[in-house]
N, C-alpha and C. Protein backbone atom coordinates (compact mmCIF):
# COMPACT_ATOMS: atom_id res chain seq x y z
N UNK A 1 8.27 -10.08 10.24
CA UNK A 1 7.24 -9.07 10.30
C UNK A 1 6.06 -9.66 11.04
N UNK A 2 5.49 -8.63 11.75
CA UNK A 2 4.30 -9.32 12.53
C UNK A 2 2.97 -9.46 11.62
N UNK A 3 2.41 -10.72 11.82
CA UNK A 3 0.89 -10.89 11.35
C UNK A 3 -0.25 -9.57 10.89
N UNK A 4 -0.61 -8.63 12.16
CA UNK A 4 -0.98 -7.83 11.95
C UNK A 4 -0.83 -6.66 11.30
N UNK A 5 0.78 -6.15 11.32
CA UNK A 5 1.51 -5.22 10.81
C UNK A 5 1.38 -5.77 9.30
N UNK A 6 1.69 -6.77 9.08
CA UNK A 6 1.95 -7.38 7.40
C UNK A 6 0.28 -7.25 6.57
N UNK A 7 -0.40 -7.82 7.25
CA UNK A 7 -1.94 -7.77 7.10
C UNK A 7 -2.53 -6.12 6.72
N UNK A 8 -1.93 -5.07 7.29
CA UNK A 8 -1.99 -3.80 7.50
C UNK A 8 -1.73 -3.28 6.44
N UNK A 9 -0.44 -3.69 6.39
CA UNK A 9 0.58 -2.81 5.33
C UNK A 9 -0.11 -3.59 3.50
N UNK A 10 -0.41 -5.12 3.68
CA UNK A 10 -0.83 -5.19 2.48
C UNK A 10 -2.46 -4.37 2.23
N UNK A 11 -3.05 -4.47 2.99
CA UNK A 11 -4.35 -3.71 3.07
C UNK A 11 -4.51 -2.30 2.50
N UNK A 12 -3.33 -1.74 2.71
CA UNK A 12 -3.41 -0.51 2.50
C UNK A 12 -3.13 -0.56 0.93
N UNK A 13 -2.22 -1.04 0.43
CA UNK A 13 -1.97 -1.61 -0.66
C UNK A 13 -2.88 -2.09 -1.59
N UNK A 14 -3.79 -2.43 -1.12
CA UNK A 14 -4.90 -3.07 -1.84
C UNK A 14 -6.05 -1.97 -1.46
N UNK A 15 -6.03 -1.50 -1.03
CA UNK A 15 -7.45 -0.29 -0.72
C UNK A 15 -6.81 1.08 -1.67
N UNK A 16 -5.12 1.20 -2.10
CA UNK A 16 -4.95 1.81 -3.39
C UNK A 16 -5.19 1.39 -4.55
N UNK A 17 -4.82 -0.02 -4.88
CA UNK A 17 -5.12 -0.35 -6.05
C UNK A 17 -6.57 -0.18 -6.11
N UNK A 18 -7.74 -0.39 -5.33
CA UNK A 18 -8.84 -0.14 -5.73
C UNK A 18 -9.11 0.93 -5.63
N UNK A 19 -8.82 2.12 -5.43
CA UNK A 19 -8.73 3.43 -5.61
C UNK A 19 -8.94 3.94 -6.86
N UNK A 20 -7.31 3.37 -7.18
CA UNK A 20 -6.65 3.57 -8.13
C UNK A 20 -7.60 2.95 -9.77
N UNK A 21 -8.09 1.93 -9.38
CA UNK A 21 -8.98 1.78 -10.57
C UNK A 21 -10.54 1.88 -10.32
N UNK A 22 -10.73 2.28 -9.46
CA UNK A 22 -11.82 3.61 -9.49
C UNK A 22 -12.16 5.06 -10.15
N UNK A 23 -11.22 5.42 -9.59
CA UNK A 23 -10.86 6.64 -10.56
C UNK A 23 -10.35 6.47 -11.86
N UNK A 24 -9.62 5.25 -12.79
CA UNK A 24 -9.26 5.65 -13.98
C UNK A 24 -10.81 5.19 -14.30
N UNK A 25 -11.81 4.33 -14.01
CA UNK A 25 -12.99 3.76 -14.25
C UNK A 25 -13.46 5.39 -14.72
N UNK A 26 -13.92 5.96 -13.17
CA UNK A 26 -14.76 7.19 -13.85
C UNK A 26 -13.97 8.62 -13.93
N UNK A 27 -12.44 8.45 -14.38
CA UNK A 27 -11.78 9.45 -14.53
C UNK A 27 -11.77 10.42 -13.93
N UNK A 28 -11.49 10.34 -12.42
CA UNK A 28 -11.59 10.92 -11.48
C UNK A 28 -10.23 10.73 -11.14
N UNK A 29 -9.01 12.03 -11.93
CA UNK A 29 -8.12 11.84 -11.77
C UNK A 29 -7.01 12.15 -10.52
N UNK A 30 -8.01 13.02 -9.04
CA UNK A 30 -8.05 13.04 -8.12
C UNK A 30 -7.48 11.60 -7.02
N UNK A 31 -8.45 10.95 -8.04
CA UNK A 31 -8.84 9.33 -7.34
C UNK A 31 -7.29 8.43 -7.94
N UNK A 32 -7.56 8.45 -8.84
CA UNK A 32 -6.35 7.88 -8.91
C UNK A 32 -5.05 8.12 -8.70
N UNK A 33 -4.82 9.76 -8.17
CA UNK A 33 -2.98 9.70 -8.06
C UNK A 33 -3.48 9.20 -6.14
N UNK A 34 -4.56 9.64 -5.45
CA UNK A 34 -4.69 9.20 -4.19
C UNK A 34 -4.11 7.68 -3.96
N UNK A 35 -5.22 6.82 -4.78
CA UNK A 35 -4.55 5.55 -5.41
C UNK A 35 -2.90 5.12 -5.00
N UNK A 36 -2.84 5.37 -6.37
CA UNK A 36 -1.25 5.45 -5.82
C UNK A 36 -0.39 5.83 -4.86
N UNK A 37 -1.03 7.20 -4.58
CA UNK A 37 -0.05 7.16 -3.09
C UNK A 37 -0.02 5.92 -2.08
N UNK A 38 -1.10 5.71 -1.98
CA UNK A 38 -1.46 4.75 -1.07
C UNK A 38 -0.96 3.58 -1.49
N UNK A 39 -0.67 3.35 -2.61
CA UNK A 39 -0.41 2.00 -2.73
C UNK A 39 1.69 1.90 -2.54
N UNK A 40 2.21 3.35 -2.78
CA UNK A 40 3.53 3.13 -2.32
C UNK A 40 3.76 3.62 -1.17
N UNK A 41 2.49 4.43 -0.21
CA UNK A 41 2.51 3.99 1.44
C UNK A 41 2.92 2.35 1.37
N UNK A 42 2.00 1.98 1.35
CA UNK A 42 2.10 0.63 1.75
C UNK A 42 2.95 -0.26 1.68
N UNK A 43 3.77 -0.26 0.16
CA UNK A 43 4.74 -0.52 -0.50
C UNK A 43 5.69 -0.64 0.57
N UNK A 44 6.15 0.66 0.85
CA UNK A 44 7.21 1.49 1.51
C UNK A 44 7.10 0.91 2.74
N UNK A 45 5.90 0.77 3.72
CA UNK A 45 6.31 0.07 5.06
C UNK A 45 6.64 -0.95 4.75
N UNK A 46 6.05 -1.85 3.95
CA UNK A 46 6.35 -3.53 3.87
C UNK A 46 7.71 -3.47 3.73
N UNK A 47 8.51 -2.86 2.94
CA UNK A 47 9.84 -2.59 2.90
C UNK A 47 10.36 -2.53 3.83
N UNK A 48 10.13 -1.61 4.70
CA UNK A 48 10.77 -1.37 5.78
C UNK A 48 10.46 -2.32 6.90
N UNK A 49 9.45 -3.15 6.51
CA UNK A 49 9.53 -3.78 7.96
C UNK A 49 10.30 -5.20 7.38
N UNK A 50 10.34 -5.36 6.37
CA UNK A 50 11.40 -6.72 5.48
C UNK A 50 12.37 -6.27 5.86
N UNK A 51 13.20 -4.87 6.03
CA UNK A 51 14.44 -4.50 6.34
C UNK A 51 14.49 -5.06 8.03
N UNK A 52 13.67 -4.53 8.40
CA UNK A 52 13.85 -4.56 10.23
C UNK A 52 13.58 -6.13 10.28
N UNK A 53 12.71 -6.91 9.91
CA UNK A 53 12.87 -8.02 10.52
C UNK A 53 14.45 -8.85 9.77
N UNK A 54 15.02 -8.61 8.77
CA UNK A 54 16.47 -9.40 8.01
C UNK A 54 17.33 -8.51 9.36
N UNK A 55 16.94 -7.57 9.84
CA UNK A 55 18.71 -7.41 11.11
C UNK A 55 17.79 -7.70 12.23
N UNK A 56 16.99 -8.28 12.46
CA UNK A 56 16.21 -9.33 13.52
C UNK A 56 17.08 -10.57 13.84
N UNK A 57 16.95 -10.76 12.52
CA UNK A 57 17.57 -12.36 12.38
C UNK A 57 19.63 -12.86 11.88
């Protein structure tokens, strides 16, 4: 996986989890399913790019 792409994909990941406990903070339950999405965006590419780089190699 490339540097930037990996850097990306965890970022996003981490800009849900803090979402995500933002909103359960001030129960802004809006905020937190956003949260989560975002955090299995992110999930989900890293996956996929672990898939693409194992038939890389």
């Amino acid at each position: 996986m490339g540097a930037g792409k990996k850097m990306k994909h965890a970022a996003e990941t981490a800009k849900g989890k803090a979402k995500e406990a933002t909103g359960k903070a001030t129960g802004n339950e809006s905020l937190t399913l956003k949260g989560k999405a975002e955090q299995v965006k992110g999930d989900s590419m890293q996956a996929g790019q672990k898939a693409k780089d194992a038939f890389k190699h």
